[in-house]
N, C-alpha and C. Protein backbone atom coordinates (compact mmCIF):
# COMPACT_ATOMS: atom_id res chain seq x y z
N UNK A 1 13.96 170.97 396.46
CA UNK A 1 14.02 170.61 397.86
C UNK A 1 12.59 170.59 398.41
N UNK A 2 12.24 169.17 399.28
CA UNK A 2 10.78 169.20 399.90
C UNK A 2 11.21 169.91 401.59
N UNK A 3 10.17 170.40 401.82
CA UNK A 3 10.36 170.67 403.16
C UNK A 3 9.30 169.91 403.56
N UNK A 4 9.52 169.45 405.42
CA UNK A 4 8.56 168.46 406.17
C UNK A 4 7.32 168.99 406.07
N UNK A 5 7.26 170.24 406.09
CA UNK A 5 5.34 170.91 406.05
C UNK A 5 4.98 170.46 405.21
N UNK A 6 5.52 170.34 403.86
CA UNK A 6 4.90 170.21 402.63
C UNK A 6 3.85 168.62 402.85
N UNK A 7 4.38 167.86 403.14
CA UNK A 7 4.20 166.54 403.36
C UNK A 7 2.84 166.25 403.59
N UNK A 8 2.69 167.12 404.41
CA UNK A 8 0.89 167.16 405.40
C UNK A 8 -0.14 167.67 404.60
N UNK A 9 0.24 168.34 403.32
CA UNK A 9 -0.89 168.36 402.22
C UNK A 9 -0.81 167.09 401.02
N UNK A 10 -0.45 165.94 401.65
CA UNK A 10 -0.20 164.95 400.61
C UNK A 10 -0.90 163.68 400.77
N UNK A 11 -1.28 162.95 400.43
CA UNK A 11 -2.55 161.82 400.47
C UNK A 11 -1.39 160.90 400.09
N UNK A 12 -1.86 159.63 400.83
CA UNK A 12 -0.26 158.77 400.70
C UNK A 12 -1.06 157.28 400.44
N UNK A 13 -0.37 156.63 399.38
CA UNK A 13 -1.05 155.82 398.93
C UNK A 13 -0.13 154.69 398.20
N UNK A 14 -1.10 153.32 398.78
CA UNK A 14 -0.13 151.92 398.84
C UNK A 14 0.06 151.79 397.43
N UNK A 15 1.16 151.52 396.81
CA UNK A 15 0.67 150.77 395.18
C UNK A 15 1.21 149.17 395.32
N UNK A 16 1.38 148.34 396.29
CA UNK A 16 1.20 146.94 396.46
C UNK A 16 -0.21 146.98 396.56
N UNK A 17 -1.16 147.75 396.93
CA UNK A 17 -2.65 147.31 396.83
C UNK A 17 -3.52 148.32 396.37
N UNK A 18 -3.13 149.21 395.78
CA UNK A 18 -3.70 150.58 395.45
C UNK A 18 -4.81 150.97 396.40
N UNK A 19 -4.28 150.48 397.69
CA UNK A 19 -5.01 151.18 399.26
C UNK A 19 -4.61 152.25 399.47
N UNK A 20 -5.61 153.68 399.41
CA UNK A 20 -5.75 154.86 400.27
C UNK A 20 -4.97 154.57 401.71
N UNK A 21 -4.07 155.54 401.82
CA UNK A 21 -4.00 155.05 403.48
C UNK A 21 -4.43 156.44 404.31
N UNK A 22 -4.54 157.49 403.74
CA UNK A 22 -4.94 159.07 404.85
C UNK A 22 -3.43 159.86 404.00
N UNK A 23 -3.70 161.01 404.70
CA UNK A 23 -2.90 162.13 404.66
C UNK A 23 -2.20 162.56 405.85
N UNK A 24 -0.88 162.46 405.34
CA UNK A 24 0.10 162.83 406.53
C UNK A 24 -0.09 163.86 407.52
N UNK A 25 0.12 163.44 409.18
CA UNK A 25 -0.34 164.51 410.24
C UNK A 25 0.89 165.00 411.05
N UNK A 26 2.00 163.83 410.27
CA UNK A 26 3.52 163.84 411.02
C UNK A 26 4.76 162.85 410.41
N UNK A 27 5.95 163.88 410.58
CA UNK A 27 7.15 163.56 410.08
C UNK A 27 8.04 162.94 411.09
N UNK A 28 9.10 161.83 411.46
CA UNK A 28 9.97 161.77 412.22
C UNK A 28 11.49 162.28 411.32
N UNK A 29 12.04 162.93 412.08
CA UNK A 29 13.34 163.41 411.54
C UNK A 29 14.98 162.64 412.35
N UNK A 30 15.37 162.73 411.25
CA UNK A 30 17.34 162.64 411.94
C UNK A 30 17.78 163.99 412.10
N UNK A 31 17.64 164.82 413.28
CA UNK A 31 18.18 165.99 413.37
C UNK A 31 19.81 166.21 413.00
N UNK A 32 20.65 164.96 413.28
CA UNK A 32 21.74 164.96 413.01
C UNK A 32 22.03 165.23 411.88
N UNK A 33 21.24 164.08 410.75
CA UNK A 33 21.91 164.58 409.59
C UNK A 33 20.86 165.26 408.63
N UNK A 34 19.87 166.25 409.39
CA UNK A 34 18.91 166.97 408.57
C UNK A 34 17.73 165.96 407.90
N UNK A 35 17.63 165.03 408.08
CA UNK A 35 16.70 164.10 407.06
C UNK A 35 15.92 163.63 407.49
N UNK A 36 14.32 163.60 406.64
CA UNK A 36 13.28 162.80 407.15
C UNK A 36 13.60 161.09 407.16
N UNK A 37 13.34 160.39 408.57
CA UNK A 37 13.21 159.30 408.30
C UNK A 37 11.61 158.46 408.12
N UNK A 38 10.53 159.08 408.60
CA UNK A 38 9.62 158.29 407.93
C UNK A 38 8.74 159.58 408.31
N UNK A 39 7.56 159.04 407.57
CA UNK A 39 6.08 159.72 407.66
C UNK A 39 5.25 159.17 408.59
N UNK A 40 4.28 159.63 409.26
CA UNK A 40 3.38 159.35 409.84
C UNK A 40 1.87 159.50 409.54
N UNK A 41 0.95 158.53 408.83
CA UNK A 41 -0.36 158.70 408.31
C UNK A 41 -1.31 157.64 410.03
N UNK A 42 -2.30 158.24 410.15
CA UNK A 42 -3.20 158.20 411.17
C UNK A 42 -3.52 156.88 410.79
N UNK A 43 -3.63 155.45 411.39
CA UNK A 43 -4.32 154.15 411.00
C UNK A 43 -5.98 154.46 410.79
N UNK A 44 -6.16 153.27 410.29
CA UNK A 44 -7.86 153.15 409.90
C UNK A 44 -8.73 154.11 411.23
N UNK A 45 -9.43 153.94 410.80
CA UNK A 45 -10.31 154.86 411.89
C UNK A 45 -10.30 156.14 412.76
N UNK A 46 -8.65 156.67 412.13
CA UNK A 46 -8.49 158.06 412.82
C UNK A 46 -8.63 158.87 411.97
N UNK A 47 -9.31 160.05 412.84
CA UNK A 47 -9.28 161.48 412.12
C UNK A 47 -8.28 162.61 412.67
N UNK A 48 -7.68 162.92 411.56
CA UNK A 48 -6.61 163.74 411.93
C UNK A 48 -5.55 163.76 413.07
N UNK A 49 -5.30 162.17 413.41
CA UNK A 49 -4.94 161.72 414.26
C UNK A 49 -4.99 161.68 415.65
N UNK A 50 -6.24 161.76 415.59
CA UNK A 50 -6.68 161.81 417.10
C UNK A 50 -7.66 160.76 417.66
N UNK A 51 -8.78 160.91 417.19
CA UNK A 51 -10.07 160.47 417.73
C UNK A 51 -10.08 158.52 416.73
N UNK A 52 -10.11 157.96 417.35
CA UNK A 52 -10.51 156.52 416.42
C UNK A 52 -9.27 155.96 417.14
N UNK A 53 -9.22 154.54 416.10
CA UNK A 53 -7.80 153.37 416.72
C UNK A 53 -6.48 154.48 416.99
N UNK A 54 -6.03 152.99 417.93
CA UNK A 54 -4.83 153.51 418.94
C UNK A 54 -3.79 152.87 417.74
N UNK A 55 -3.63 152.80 416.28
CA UNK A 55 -2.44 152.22 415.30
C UNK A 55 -2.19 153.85 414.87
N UNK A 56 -0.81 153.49 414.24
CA UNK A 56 -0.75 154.59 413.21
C UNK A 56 -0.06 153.72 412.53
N UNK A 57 0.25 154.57 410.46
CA UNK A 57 1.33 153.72 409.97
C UNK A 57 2.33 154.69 410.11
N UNK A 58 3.74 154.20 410.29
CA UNK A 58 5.03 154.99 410.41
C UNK A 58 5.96 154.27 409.15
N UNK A 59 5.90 155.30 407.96
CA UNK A 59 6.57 154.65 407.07
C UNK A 59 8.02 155.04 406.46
N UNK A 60 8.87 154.10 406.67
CA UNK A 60 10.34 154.53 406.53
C UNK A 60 10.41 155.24 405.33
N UNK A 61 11.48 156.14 405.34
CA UNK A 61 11.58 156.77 403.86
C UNK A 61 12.19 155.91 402.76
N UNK A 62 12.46 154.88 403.08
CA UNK A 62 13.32 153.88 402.31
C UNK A 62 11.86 153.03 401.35
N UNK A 63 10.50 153.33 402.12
CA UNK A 63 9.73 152.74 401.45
C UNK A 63 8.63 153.02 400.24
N UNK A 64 9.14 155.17 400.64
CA UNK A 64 8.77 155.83 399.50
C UNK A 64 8.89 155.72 398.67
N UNK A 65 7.95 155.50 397.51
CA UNK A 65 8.75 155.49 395.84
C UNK A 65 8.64 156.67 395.33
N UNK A 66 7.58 157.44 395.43
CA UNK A 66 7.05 158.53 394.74
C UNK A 66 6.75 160.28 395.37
N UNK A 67 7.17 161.38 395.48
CA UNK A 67 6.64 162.07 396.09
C UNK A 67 6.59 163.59 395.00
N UNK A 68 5.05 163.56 394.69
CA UNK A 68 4.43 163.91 393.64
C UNK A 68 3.66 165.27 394.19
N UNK A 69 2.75 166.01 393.31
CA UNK A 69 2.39 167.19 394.35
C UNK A 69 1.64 167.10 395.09
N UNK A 70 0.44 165.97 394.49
CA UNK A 70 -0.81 165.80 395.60
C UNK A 70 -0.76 164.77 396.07
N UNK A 71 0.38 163.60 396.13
CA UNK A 71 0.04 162.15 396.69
C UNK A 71 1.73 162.03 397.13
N UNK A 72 1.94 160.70 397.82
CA UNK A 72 2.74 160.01 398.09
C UNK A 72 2.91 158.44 397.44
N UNK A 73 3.44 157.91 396.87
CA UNK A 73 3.62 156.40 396.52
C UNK A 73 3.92 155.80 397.66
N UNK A 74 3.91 154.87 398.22
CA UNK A 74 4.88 154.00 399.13
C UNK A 74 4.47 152.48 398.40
N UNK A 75 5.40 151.61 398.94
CA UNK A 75 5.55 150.28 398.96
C UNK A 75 5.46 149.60 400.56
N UNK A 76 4.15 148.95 401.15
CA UNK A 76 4.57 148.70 402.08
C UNK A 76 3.71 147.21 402.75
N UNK A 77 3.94 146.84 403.63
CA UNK A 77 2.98 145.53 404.09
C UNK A 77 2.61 146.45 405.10
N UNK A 78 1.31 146.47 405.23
CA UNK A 78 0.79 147.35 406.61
C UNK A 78 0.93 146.70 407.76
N UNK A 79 0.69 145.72 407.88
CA UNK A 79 0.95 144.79 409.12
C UNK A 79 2.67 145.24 409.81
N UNK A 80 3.59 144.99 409.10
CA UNK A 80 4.79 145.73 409.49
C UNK A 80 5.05 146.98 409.90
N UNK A 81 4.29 147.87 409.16
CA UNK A 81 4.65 149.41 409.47
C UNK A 81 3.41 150.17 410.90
N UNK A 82 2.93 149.62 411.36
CA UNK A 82 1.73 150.26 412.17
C UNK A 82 2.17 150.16 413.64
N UNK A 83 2.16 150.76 414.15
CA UNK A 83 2.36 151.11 415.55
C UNK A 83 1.67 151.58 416.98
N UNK A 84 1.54 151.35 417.96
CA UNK A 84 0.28 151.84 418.83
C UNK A 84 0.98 153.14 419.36
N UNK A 85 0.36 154.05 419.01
CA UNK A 85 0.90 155.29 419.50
C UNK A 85 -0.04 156.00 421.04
């Protein structure tokens, strides 16, 4: 079993382009039925999600492939998943 903390020590990374994307700063959850629905990694230019661009990527869990001890896999088009937070 992963728990959501775990997540935020994990470096998450495209393999459609073997693009770095950052390390997770936030989880969205289904409280209803207990489950993460996506991750949240800081867009280009933020640090630790604060300071830099107003994007983030928000990536569904449906787009995870991999969740390993030090990284994340995903599959994703960035253009789709980024959001102005």
């Amino acid at each position: 079993m992963v728990r959501a903390s775990d997540f935020r020590q994990k470096e998450v990374i495209n393999i459609s382009d073997g693009k770095r994307l950052g390390f997770v700063y936030d989880v969205e959850m289904d409280m209803n039925k207990g489950v993460i629905k996506s991750i949240i990694v800081p867009g280009p230019g933020k640090f630790l999600g604060m300071f830099g661009h107003d994007t983030d990527y928000v990536i569904p869990w449906e787009n995870i492939k991999k969740v390993g001890e030090d990284i994340i896999l995903v599959d994703i088009n960035e253009t789709v998943i980024k959001r102005h937070s």
